[in-house]
C-alpha atoms as a PDB file:
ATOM      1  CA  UNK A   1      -8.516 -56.725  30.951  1.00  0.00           C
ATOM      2  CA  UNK A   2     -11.395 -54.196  30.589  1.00  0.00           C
ATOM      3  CA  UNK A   3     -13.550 -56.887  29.903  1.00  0.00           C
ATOM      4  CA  UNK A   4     -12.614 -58.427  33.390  1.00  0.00           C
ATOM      5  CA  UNK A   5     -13.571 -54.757  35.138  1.00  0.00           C
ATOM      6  CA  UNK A   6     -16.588 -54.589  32.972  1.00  0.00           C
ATOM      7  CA  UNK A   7     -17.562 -58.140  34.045  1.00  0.00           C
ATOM      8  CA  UNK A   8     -16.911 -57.363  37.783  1.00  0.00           C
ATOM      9  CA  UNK A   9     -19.240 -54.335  38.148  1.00  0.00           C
ATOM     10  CA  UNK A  10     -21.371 -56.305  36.647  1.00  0.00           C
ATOM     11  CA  UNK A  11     -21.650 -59.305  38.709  1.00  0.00           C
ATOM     12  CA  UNK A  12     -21.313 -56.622  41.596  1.00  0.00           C
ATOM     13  CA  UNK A  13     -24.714 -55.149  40.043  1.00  0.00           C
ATOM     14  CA  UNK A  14     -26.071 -58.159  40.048  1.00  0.00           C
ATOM     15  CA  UNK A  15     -25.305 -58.680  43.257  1.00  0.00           C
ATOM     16  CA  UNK A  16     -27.157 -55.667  44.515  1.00  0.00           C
ATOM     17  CA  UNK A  17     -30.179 -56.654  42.721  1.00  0.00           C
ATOM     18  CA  UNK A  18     -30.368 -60.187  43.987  1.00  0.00           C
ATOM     19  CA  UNK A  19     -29.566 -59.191  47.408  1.00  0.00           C
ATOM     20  CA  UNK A  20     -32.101 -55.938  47.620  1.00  0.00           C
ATOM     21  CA  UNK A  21     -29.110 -53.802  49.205  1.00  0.00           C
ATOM     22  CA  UNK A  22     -28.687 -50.456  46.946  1.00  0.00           C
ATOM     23  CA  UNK A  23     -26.315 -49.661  49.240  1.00  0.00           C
ATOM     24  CA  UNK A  24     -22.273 -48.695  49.170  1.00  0.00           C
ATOM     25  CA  UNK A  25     -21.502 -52.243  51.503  1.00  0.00           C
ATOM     26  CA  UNK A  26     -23.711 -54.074  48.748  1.00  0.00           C
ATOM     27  CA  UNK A  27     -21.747 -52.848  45.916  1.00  0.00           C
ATOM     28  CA  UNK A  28     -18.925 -53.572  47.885  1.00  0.00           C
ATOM     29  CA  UNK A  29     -19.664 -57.341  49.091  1.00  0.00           C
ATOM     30  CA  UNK A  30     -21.021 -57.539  45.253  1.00  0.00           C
ATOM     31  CA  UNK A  31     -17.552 -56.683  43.615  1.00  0.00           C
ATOM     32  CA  UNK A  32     -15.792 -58.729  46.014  1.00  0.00           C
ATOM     33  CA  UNK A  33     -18.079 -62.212  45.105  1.00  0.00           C
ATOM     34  CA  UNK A  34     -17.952 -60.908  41.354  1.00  0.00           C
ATOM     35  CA  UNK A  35     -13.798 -60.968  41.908  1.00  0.00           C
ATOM     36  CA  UNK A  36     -14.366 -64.633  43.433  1.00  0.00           C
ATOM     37  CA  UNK A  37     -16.032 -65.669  40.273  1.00  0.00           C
ATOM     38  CA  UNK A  38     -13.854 -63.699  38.002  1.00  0.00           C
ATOM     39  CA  UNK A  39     -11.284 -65.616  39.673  1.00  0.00           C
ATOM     40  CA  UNK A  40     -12.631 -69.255  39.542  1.00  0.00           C
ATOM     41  CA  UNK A  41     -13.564 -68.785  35.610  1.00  0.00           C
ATOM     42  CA  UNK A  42      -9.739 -67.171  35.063  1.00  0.00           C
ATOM     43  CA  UNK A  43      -8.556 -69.618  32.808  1.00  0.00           C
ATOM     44  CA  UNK A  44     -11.254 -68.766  30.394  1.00  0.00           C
ATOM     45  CA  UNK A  45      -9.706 -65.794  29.585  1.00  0.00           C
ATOM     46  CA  UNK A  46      -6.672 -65.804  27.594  1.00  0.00           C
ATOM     47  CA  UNK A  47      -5.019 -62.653  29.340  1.00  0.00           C
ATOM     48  CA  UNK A  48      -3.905 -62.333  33.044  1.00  0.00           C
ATOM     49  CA  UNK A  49      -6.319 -61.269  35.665  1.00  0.00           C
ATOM     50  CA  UNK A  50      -6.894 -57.625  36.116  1.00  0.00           C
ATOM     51  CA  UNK A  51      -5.727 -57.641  39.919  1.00  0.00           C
ATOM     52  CA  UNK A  52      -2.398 -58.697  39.019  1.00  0.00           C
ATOM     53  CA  UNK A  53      -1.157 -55.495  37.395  1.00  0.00           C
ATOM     54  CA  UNK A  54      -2.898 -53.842  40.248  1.00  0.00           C
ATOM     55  CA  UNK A  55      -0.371 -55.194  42.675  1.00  0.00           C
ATOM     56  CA  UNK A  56       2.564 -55.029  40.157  1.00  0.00           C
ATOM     57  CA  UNK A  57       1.252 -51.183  40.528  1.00  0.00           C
ATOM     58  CA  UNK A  58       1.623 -51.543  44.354  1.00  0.00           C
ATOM     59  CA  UNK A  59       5.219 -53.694  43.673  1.00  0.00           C
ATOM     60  CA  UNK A  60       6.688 -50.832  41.685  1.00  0.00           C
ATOM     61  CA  UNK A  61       5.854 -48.022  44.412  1.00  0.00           C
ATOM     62  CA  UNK A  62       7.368 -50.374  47.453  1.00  0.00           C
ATOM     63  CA  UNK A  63      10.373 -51.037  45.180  1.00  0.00           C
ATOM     64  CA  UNK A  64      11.014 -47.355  44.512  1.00  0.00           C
ATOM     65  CA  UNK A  65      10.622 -46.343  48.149  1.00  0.00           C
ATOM     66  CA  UNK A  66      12.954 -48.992  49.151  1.00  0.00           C
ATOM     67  CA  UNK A  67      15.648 -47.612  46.453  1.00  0.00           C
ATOM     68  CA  UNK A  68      14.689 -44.283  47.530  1.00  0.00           C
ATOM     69  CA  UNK A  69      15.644 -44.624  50.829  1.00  0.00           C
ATOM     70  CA  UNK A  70      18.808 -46.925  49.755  1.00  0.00           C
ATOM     71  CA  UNK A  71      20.076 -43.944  47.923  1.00  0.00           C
ATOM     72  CA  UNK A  72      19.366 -41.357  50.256  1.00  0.00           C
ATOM     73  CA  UNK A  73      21.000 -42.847  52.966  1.00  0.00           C
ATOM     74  CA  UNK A  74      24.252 -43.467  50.438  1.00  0.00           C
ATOM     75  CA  UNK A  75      24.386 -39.739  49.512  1.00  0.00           C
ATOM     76  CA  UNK A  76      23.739 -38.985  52.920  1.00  0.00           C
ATOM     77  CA  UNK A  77      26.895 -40.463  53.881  1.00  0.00           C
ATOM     78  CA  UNK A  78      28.939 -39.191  51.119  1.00  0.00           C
ATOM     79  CA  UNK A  79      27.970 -35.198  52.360  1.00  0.00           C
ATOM     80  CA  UNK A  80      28.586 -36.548  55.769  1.00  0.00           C
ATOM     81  CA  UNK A  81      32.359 -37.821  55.397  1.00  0.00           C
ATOM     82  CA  UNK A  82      35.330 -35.033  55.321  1.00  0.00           C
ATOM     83  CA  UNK A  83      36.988 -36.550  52.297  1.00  0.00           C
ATOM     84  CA  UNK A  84      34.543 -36.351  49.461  1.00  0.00           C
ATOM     85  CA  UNK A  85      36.751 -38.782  47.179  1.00  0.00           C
ATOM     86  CA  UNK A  86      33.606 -39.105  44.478  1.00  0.00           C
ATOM     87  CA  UNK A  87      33.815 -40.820  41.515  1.00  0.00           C
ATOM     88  CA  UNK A  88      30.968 -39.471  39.105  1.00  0.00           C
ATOM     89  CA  UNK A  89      30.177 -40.913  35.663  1.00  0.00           C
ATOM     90  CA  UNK A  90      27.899 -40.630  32.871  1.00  0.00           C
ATOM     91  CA  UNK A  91      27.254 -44.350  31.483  1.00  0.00           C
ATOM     92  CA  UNK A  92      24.634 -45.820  29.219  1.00  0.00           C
ATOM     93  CA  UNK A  93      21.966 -47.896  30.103  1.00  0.00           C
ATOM     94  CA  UNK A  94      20.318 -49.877  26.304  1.00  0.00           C
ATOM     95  CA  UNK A  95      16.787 -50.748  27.793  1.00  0.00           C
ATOM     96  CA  UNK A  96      13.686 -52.642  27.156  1.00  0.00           C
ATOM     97  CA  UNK A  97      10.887 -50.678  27.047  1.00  0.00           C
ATOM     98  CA  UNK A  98       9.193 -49.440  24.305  1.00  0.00           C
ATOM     99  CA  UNK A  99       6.273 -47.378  25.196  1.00  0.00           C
ATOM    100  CA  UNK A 100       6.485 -43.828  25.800  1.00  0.00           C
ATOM    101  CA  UNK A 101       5.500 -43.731  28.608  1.00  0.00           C
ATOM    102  CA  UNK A 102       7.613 -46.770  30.289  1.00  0.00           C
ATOM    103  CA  UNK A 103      10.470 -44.851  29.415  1.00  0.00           C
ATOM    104  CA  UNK A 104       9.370 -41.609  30.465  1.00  0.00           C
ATOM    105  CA  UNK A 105       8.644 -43.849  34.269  1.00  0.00           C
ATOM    106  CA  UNK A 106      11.567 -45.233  33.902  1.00  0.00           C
ATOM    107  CA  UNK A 107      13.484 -41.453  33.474  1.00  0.00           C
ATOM    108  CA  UNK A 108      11.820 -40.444  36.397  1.00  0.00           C
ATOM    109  CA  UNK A 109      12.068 -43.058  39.141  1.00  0.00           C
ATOM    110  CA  UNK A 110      15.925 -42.550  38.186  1.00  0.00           C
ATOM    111  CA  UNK A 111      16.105 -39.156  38.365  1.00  0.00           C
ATOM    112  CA  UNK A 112      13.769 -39.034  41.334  1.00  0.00           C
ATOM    113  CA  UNK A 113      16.386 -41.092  42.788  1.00  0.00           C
ATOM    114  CA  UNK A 114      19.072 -39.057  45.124  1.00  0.00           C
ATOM    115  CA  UNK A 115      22.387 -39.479  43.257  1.00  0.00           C
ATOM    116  CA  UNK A 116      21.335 -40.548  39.727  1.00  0.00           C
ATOM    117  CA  UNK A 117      20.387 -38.171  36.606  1.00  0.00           C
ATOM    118  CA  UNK A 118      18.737 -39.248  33.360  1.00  0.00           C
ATOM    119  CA  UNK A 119      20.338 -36.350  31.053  1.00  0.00           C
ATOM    120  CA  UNK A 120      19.496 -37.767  27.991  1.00  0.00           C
ATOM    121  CA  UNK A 121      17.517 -40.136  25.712  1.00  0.00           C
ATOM    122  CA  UNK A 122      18.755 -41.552  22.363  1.00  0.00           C
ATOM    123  CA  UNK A 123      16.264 -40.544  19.096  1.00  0.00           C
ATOM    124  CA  UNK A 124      15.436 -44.044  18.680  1.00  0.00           C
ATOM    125  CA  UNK A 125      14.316 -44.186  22.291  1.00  0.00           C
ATOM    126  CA  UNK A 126      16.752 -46.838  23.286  1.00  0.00           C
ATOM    127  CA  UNK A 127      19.131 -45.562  25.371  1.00  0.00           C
ATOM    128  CA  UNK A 128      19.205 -43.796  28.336  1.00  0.00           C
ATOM    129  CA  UNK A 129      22.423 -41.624  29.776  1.00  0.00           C
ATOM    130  CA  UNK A 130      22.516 -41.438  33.210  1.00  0.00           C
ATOM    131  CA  UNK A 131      24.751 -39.091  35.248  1.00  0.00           C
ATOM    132  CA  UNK A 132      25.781 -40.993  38.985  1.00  0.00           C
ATOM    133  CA  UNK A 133      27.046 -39.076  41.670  1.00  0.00           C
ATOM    134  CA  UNK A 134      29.607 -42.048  43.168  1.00  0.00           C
ATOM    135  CA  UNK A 135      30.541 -44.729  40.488  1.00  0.00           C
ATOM    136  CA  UNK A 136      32.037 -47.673  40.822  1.00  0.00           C
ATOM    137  CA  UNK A 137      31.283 -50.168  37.908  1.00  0.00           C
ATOM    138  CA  UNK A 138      29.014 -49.779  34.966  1.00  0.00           C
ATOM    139  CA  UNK A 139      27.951 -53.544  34.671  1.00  0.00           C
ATOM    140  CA  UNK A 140      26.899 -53.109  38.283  1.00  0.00           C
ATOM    141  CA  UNK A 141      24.957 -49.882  37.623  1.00  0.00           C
ATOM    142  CA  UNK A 142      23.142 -51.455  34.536  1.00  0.00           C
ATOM    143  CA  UNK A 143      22.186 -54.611  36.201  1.00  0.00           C
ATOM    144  CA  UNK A 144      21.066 -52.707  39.238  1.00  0.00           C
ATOM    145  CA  UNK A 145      18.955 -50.531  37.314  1.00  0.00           C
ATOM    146  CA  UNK A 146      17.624 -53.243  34.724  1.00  0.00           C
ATOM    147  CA  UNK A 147      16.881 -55.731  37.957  1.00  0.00           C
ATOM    148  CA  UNK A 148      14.922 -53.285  40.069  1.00  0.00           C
ATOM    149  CA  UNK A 149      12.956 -50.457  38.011  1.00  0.00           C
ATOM    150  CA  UNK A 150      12.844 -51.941  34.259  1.00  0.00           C
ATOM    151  CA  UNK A 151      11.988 -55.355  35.370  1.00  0.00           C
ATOM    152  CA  UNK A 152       9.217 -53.449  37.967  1.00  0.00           C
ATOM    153  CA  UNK A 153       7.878 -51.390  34.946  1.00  0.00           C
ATOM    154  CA  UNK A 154       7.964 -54.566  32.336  1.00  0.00           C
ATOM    155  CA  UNK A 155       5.671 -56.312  34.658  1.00  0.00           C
ATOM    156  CA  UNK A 156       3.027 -53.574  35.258  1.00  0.00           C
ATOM    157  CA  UNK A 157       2.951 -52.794  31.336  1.00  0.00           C
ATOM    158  CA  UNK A 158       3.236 -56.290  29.753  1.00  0.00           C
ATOM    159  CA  UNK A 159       0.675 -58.411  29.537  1.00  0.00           C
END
């Protein structure tokens, strides 16, 4: 992947020099025909294009402010009723990831989430235990979480 970015500024240098514009528009149009090329030689490479883990990037953000909102909306209605008939839990979710820092991501766009808690990891980094405010099902809890934020994170981080 560096290699792609490596290849791009320099096509986009390239660019300048062929085109006589040392300018900030002829870098630009330069890394934009270097992406074309980068593009059209893809299957050269043996590794996904560099863009695409840009927008998994951009994926992940849109997903967590969706489930942001989702859940604030949901606890918002739970200090709203009279009858606060709550049903909080502390389950365990086994994930995926294996990078430090996936799970540390993964800790915080749960606990950055109104209504959910990570409040602890296992020593072999496997587990998570996450405290919910209103609980109905753990299978539905797991899936929800391994659907929206693991898969999110597995996509950015694998290659």
């Amino acid at each position: 992947m560096a290699l792609q970015i490596l290849l791009n500024f320099f096509l986009a240098f390239v660019w300048m020099f062929m085109t006589v514009s040392f300018s900030p528009s002829g870098f630009a149009i330069g890394f934009l025909v270097g992406l074309g090329i980068i593009i059209l030689m893809r299957r050269f490479f043996s590794y996904r294009l560099y863009t695409s883990r840009g927008w998994a990037v951009v994926s992940l953000f849109f997903l967590f402010l969706k489930e942001l909102f989702k859940s604030s909306m949901q606890v918002l209605f739970i200090v709203i009723k009279p009858n606060m008939k709550l049903k909080p839990a502390i389950f365990e979710l086994e994930t995926e990831l294996k990078e430090d820092w996936e799970i540390t991501l993964l800790s915080a766009l749960i606990t950055l989430t109104p209504g959910t808690l990570v409040v602890g990891i296992s020593d072999d980094q496997k587990r998570l235990y996450i405290h919910a405010l209103d609980f109905d099902d753990i299978e539905d809890a797991v899936n929800s979480i391994k659907d929206t934020f693991e898969r999110a994170i597995l996509e950015v981080s694998r290659p």
